[in-house]
N, C-alpha and C. Protein backbone atom coordinates (compact mmCIF):
# COMPACT_ATOMS: atom_id res chain seq x y z
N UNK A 1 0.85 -1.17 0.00
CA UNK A 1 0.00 0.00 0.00
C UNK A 1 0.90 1.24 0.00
N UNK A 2 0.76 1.95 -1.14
CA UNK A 2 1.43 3.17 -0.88
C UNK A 2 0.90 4.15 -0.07
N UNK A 3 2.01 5.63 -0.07
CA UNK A 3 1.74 6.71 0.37
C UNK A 3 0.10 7.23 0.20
N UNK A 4 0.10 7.32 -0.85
CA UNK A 4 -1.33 8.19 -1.63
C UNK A 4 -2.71 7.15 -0.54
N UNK A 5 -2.57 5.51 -0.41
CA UNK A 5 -4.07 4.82 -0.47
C UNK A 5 -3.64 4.72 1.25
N UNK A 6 -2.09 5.20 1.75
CA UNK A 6 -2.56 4.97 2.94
C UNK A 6 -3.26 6.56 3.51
N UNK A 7 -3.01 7.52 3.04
CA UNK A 7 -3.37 9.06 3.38
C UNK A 7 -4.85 8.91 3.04
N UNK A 8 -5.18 8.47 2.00
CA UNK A 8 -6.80 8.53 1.60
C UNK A 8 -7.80 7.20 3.04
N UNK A 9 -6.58 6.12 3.52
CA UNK A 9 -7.27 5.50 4.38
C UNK A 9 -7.80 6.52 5.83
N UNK A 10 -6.62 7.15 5.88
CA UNK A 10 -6.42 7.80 7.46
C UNK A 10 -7.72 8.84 7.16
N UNK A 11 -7.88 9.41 6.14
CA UNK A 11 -9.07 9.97 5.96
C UNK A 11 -10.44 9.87 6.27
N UNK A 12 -10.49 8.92 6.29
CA UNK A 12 -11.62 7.73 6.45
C UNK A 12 -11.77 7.57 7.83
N UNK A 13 -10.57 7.83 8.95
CA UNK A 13 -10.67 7.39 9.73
C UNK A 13 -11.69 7.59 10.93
N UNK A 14 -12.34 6.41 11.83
CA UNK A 14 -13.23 6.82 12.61
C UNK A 14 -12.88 7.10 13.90
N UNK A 15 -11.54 6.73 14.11
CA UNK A 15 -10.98 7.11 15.52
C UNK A 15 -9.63 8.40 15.77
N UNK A 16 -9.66 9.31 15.81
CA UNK A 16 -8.89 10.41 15.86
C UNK A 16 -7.62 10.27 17.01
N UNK A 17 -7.81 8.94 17.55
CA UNK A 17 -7.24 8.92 18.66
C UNK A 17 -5.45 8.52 18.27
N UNK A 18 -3.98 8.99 18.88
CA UNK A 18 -2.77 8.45 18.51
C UNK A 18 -2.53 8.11 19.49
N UNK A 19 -2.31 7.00 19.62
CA UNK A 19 -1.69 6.48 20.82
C UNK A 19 -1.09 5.32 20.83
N UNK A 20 -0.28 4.37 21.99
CA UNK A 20 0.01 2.71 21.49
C UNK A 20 -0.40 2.06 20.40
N UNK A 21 -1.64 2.27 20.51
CA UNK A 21 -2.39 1.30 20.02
C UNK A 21 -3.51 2.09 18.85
N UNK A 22 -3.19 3.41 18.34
CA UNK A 22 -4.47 3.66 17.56
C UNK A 22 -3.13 4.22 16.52
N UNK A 23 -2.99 4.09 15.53
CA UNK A 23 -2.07 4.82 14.52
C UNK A 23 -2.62 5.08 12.77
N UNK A 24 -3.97 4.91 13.13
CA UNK A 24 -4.44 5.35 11.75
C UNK A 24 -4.38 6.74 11.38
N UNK A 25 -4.59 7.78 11.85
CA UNK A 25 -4.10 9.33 11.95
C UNK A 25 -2.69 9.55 11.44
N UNK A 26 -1.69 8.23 11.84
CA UNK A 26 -0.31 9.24 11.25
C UNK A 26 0.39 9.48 9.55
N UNK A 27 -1.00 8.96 8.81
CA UNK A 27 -0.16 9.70 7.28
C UNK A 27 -0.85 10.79 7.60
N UNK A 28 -1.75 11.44 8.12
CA UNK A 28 -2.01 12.77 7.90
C UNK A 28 -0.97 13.57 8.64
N UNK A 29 -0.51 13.28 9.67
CA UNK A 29 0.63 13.55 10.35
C UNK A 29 1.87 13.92 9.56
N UNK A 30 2.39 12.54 8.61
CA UNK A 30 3.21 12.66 8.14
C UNK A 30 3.59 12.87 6.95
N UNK A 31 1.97 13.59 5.95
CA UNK A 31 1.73 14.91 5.00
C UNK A 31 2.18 16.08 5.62
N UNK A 32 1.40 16.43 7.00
CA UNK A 32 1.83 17.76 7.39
C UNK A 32 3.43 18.34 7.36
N UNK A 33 3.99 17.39 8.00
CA UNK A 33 5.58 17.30 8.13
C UNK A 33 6.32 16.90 7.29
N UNK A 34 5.89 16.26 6.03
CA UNK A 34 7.08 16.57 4.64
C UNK A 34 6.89 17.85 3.95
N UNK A 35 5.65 18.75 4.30
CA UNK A 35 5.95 20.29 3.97
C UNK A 35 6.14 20.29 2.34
N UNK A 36 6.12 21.66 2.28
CA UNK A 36 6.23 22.17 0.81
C UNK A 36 5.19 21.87 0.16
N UNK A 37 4.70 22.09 -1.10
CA UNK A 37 3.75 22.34 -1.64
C UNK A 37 2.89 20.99 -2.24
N UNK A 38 4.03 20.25 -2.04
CA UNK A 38 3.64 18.53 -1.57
C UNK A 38 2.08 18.20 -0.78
N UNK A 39 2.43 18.98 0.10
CA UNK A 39 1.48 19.04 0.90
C UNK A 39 0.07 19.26 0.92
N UNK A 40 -0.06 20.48 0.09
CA UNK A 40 -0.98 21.29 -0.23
C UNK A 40 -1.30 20.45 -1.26
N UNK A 41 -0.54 19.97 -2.79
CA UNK A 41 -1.24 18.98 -3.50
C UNK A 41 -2.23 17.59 -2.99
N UNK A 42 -0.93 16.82 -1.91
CA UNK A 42 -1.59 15.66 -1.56
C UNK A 42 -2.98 16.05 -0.62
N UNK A 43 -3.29 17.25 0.19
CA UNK A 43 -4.46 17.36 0.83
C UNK A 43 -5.39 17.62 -0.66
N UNK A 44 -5.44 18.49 -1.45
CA UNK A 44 -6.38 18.93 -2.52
C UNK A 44 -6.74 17.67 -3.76
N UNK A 45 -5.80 16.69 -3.96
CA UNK A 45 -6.00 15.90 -4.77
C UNK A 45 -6.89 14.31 -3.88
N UNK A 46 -6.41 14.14 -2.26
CA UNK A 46 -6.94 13.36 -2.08
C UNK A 46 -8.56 13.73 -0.85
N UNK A 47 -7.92 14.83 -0.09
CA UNK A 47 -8.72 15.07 1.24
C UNK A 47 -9.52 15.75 0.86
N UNK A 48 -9.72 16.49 -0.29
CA UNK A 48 -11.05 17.50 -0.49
C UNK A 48 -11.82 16.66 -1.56
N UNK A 49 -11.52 15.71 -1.92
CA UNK A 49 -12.95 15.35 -2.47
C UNK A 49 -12.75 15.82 -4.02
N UNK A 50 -11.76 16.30 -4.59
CA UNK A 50 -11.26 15.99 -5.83
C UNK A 50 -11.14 14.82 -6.35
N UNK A 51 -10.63 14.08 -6.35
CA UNK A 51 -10.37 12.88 -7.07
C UNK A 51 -11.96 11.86 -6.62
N UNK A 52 -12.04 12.07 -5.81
CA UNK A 52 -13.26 10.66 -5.69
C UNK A 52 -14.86 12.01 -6.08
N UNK A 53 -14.72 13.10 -5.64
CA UNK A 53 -15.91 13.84 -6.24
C UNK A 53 -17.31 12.46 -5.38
N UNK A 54 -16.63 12.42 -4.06
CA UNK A 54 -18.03 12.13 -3.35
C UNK A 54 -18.34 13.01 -2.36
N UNK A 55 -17.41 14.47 -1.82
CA UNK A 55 -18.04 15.44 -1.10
C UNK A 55 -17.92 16.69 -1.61
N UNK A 56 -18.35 17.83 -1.61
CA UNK A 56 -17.58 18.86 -1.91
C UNK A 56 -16.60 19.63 -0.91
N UNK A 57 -15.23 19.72 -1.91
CA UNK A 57 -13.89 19.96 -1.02
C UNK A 57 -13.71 21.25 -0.53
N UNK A 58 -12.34 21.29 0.03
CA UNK A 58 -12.51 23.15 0.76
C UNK A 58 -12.30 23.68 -0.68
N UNK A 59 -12.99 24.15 -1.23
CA UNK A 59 -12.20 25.52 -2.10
C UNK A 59 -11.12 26.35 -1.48
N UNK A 60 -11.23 26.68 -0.97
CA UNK A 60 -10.02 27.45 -0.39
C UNK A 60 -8.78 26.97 -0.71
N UNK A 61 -8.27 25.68 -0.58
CA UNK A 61 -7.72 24.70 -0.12
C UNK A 61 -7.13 24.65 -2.08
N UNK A 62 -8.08 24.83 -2.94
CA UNK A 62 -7.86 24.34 -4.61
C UNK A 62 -7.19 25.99 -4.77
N UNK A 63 -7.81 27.22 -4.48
CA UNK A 63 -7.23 28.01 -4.99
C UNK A 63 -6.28 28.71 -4.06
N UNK A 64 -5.49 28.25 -3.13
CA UNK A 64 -4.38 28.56 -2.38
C UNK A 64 -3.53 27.82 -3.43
N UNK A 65 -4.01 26.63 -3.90
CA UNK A 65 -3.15 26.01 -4.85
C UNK A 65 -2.64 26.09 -5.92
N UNK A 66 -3.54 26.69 -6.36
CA UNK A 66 -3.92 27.60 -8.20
C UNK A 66 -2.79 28.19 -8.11
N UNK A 67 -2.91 29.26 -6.80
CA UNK A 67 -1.98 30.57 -6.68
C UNK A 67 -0.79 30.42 -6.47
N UNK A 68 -0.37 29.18 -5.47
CA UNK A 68 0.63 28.98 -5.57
C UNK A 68 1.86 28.35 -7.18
N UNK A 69 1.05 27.61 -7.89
CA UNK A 69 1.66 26.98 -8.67
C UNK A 69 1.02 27.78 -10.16
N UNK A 70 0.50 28.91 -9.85
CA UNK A 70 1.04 29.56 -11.00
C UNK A 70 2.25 30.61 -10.89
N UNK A 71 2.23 30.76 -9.63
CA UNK A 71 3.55 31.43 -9.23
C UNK A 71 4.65 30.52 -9.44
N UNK A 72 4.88 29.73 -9.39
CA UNK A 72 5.76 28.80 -9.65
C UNK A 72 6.11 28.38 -11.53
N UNK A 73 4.77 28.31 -12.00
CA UNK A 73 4.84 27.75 -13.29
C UNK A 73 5.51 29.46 -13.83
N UNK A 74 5.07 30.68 -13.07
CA UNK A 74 5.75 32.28 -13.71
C UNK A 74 6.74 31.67 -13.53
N UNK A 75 7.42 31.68 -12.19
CA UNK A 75 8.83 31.25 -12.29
C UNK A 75 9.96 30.57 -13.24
N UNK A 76 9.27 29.21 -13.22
CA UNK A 76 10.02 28.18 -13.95
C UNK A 76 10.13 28.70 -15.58
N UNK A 77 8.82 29.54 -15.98
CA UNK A 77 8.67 29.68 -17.78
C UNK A 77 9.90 30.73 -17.81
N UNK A 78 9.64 32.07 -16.50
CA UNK A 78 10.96 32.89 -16.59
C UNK A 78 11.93 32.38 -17.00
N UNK A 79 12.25 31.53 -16.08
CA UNK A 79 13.77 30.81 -16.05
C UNK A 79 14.19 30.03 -17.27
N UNK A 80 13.12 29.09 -17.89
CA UNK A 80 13.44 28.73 -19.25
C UNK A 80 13.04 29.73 -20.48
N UNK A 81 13.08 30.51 -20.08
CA UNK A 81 12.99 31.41 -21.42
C UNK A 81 11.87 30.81 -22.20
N UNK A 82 10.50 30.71 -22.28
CA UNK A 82 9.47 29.86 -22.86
C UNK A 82 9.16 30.51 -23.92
N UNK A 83 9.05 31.84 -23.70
CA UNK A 83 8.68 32.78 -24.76
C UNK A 83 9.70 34.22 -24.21
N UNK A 84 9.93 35.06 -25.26
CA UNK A 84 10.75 36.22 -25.17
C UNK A 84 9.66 37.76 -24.56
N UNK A 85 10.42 38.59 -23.67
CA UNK A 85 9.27 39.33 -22.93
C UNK A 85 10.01 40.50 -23.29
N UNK A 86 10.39 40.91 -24.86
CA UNK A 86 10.98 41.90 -24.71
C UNK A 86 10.11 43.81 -24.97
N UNK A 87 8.87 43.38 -25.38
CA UNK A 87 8.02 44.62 -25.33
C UNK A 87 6.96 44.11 -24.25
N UNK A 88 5.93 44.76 -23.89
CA UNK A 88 5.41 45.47 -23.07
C UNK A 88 4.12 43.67 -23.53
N UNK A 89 3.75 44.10 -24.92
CA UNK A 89 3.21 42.81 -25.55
C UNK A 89 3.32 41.47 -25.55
N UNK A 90 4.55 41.05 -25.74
CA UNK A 90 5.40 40.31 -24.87
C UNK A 90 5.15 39.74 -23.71
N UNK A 91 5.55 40.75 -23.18
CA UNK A 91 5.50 40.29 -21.30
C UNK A 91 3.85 39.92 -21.06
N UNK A 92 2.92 40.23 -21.74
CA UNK A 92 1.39 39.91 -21.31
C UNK A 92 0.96 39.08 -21.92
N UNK A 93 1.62 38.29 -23.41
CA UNK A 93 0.94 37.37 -23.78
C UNK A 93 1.87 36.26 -23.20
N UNK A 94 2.98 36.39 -22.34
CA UNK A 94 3.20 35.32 -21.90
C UNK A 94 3.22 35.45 -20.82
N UNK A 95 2.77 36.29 -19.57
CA UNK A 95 1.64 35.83 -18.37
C UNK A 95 0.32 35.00 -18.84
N UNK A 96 -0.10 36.13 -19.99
CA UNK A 96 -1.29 35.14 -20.02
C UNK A 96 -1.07 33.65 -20.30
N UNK A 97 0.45 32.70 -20.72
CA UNK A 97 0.30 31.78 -21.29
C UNK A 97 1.09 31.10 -19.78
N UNK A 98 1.35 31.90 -19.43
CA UNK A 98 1.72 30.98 -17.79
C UNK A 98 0.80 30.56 -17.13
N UNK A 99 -0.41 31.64 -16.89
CA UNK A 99 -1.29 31.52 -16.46
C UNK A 99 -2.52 30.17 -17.20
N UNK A 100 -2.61 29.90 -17.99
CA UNK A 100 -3.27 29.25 -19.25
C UNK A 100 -2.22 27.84 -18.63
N UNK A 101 -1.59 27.78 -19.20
CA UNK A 101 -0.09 26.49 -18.42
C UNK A 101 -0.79 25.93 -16.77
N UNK A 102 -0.44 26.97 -16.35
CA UNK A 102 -0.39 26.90 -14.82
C UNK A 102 -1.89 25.66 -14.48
N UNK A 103 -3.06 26.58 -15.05
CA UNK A 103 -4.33 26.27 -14.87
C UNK A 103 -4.46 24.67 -15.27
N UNK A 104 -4.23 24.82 -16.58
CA UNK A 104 -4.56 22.88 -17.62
C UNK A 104 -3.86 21.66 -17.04
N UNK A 105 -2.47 22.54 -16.30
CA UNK A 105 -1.55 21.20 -15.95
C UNK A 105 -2.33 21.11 -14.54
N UNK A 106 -2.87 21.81 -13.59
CA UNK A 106 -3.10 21.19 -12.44
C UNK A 106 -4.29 20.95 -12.47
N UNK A 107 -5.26 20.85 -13.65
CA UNK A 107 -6.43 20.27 -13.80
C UNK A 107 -5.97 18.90 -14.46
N UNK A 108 -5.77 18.83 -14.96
CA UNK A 108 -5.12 17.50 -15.37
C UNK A 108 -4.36 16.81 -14.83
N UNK A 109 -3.57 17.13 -13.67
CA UNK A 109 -2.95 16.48 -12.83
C UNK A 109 -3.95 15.91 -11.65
N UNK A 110 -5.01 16.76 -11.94
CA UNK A 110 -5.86 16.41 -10.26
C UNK A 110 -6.58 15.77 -10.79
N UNK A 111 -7.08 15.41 -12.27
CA UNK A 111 -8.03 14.50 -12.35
C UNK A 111 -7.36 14.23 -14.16
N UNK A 112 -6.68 13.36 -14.32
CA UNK A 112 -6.71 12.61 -15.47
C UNK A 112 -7.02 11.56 -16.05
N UNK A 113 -8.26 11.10 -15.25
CA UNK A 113 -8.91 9.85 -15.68
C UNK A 113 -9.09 9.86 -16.76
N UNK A 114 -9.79 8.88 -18.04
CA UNK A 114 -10.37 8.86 -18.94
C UNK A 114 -11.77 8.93 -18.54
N UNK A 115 -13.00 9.70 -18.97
CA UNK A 115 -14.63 9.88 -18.96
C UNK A 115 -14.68 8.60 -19.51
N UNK A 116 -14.23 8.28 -20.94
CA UNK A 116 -14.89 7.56 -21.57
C UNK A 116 -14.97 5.70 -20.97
N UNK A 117 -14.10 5.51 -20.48
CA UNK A 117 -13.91 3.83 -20.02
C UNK A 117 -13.64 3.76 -17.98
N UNK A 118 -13.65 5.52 -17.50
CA UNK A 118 -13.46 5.54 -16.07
C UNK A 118 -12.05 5.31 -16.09
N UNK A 119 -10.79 5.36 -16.76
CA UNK A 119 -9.63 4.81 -16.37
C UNK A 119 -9.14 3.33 -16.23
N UNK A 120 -10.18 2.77 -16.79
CA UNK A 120 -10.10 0.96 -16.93
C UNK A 120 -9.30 0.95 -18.40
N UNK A 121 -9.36 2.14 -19.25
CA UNK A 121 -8.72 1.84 -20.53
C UNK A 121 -9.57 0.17 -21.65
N UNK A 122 -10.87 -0.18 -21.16
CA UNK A 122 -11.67 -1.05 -21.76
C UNK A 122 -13.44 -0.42 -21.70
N UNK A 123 -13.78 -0.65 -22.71
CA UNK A 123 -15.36 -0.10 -23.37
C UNK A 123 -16.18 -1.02 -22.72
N UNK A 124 -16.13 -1.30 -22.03
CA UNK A 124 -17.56 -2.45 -21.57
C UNK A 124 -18.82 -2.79 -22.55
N UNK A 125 -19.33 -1.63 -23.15
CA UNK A 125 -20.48 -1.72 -23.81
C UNK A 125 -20.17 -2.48 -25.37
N UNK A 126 -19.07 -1.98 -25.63
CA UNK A 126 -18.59 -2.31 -27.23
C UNK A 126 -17.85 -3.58 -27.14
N UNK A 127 -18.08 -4.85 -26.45
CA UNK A 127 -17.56 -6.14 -26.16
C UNK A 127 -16.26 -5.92 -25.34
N UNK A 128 -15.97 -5.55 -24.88
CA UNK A 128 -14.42 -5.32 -24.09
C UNK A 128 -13.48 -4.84 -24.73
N UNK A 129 -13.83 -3.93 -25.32
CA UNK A 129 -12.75 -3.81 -26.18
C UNK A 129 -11.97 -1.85 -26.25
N UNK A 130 -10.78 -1.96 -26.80
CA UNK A 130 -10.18 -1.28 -25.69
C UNK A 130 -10.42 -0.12 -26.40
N UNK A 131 -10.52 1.07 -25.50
CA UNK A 131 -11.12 2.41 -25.58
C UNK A 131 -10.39 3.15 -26.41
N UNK A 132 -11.38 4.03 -27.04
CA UNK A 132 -10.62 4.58 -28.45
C UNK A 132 -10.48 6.24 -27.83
N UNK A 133 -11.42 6.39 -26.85
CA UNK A 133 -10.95 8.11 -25.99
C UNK A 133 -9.21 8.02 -25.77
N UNK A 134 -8.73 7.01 -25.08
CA UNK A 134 -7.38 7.05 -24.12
C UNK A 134 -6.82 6.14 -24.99
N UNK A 135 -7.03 5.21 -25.75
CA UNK A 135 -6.35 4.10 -26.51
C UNK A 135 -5.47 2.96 -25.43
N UNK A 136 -6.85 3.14 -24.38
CA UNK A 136 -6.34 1.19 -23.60
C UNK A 136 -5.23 2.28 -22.46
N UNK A 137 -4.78 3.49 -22.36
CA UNK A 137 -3.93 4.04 -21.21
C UNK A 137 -4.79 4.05 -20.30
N UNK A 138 -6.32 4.70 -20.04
CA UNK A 138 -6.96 5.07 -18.87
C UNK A 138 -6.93 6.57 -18.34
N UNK A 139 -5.72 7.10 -19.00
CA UNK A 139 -5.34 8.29 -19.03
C UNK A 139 -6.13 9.47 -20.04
N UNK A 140 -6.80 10.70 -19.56
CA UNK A 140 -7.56 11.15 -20.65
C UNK A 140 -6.36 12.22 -21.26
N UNK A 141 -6.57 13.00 -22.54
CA UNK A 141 -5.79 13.45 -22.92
C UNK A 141 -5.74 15.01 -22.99
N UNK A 142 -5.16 15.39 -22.75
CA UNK A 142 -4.89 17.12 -22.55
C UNK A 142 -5.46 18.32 -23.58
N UNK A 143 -7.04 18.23 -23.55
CA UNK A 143 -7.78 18.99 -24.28
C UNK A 143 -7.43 20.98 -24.29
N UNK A 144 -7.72 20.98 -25.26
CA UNK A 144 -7.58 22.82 -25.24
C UNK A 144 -6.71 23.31 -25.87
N UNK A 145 -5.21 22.53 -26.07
CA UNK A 145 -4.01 23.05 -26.19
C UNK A 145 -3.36 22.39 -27.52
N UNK A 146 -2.29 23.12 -27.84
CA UNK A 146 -1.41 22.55 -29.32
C UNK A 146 -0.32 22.62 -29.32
N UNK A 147 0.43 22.52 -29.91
CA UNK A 147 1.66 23.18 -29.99
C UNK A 147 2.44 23.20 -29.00
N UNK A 148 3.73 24.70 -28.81
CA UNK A 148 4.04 25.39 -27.29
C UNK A 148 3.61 24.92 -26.48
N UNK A 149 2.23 25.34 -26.35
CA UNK A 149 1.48 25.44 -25.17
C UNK A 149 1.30 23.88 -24.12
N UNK A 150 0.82 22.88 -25.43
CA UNK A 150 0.91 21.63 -25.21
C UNK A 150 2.13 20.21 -24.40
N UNK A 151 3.01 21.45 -24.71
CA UNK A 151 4.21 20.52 -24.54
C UNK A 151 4.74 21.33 -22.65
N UNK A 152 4.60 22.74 -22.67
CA UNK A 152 4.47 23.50 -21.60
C UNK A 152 3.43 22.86 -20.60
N UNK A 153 2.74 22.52 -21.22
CA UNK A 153 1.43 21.43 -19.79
C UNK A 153 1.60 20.50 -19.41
N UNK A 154 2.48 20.01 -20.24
CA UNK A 154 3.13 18.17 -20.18
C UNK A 154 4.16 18.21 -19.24
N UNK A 155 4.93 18.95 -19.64
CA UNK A 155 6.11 19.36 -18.75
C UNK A 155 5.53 19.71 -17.33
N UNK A 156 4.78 20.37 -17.40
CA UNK A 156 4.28 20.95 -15.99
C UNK A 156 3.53 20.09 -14.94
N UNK A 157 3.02 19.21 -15.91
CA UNK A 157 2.02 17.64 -15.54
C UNK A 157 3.31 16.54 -14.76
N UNK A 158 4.28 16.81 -15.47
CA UNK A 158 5.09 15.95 -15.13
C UNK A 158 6.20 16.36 -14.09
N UNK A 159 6.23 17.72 -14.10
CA UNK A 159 6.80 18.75 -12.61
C UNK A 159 5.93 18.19 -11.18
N UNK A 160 4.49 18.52 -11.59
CA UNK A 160 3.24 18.25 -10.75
C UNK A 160 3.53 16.69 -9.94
N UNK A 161 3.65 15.79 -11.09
CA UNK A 161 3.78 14.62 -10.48
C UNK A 161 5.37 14.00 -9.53
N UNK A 162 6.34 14.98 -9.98
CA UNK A 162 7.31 14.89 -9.24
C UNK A 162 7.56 15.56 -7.88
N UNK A 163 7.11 16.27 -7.83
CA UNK A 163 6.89 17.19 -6.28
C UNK A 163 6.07 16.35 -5.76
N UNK A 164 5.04 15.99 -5.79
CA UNK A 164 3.74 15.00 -5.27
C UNK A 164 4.19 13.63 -5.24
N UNK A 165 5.54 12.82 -6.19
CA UNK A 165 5.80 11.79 -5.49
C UNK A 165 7.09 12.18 -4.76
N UNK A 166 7.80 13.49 -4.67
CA UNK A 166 8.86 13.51 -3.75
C UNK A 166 8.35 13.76 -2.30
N UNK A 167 7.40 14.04 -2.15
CA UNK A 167 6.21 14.33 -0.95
C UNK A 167 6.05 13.54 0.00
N UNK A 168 5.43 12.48 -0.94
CA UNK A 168 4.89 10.69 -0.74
C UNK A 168 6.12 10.34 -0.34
N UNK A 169 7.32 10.17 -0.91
CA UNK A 169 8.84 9.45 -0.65
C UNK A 169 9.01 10.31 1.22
N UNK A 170 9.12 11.25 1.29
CA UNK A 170 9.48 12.00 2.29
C UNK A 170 8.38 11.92 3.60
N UNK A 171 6.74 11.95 3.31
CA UNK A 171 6.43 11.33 3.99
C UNK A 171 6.55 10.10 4.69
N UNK A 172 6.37 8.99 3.49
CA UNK A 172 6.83 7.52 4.05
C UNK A 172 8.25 7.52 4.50
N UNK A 173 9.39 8.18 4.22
CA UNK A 173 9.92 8.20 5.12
C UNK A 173 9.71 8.01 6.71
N UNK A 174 9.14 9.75 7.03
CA UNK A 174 8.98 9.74 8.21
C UNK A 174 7.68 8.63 9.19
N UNK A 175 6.95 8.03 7.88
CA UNK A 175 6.16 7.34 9.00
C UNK A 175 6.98 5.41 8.98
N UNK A 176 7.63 5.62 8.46
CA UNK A 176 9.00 4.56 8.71
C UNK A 176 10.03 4.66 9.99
N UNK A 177 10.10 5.98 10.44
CA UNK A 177 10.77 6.73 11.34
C UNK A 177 12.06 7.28 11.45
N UNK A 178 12.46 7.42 9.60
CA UNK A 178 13.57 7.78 9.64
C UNK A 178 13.61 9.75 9.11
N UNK A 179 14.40 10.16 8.82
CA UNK A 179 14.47 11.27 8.39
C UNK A 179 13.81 11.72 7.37
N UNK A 180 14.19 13.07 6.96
CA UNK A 180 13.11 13.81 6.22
C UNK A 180 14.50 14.15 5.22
């Protein structure tokens, strides 16, 4: 059982109690304490009711997140030079495309199921046979975008998923009991 299904168990949990004998509470524990923005993903993707969409989650909680990681996605496009900001024009059509980036990759990171087969990557209705939305991945595919832009979301999808499993690694660390 990994990081992610033991945090979504402790969620669940009916006893709040830590003690000898009660230790279902400590992945939430040991989300809080691997820190960084880790954090803030693994609560919004599993504890608010994003991914399973059986309660409604804190909002708060999604756009502390927004904000943070479009500040981040400004950052990182700065730093790789994504587009050139040398007039005034410039500099605003590529906020706006950070911003545009920022948004698709952490919607797609928080929910990339396939609609069409649920993420089973098989059609049930059409004899078992494997889904022509995702092509048998389960994975749906990154609507809206082309080009630049496309490859900027991928990248960012795949930033997303590395912070969120360096998180998981650093948590299970500590609920192993070793360092951070």
């Amino acid at each position: 059982m990994g990081f992610p299904d033991r945090y979504i168990a402790s969620i669940g949990s009916t006893n709040l109690l830590d003690d000898a004998l009660h230790h279902q509470t400590e992945p939430l524990a040991a989300a809080a304490l691997a820190g960084n923005i880790g954090a803030l993903l693994c609560r919004v993707k599993y504890a608010d009711g994003t991914l399973t969409r059986q309660f409604e989650g804190n909002a708060g909680n999604l756009a502390q997140l927004l904000r943070i990681w479009t500040a981040e996605v400004i950052r990182r496009g700065q730093a790789r030079r994504w587009v050139p900001a040398n007039t005034a024009w410039d500099a605003a059509a590529a906020q706006a495309l950070y911003r545009r980036v920022a948004e698709k990759s952490l919607a797609h990171w928080l929910d990339s199921t396939c609609k069409g087969c649920s993420g089973t990557g098989v059609k049930a209705l059409l004899g078992n046979g494997i889904c022509t939305s995702c092509k048998g991945s389960g994975a749906a595919a990154i609507h809206g975008t082309a080009g630049l832009e496309l490859e900027r979301v991928k990248d960012m999808v795949s930033e997303l998923s590395a912070i969120a499993d360096s998180h998981s690694g650093r948590a299970s660390g500590l609920l192993r009991g070793g360092d951070q």
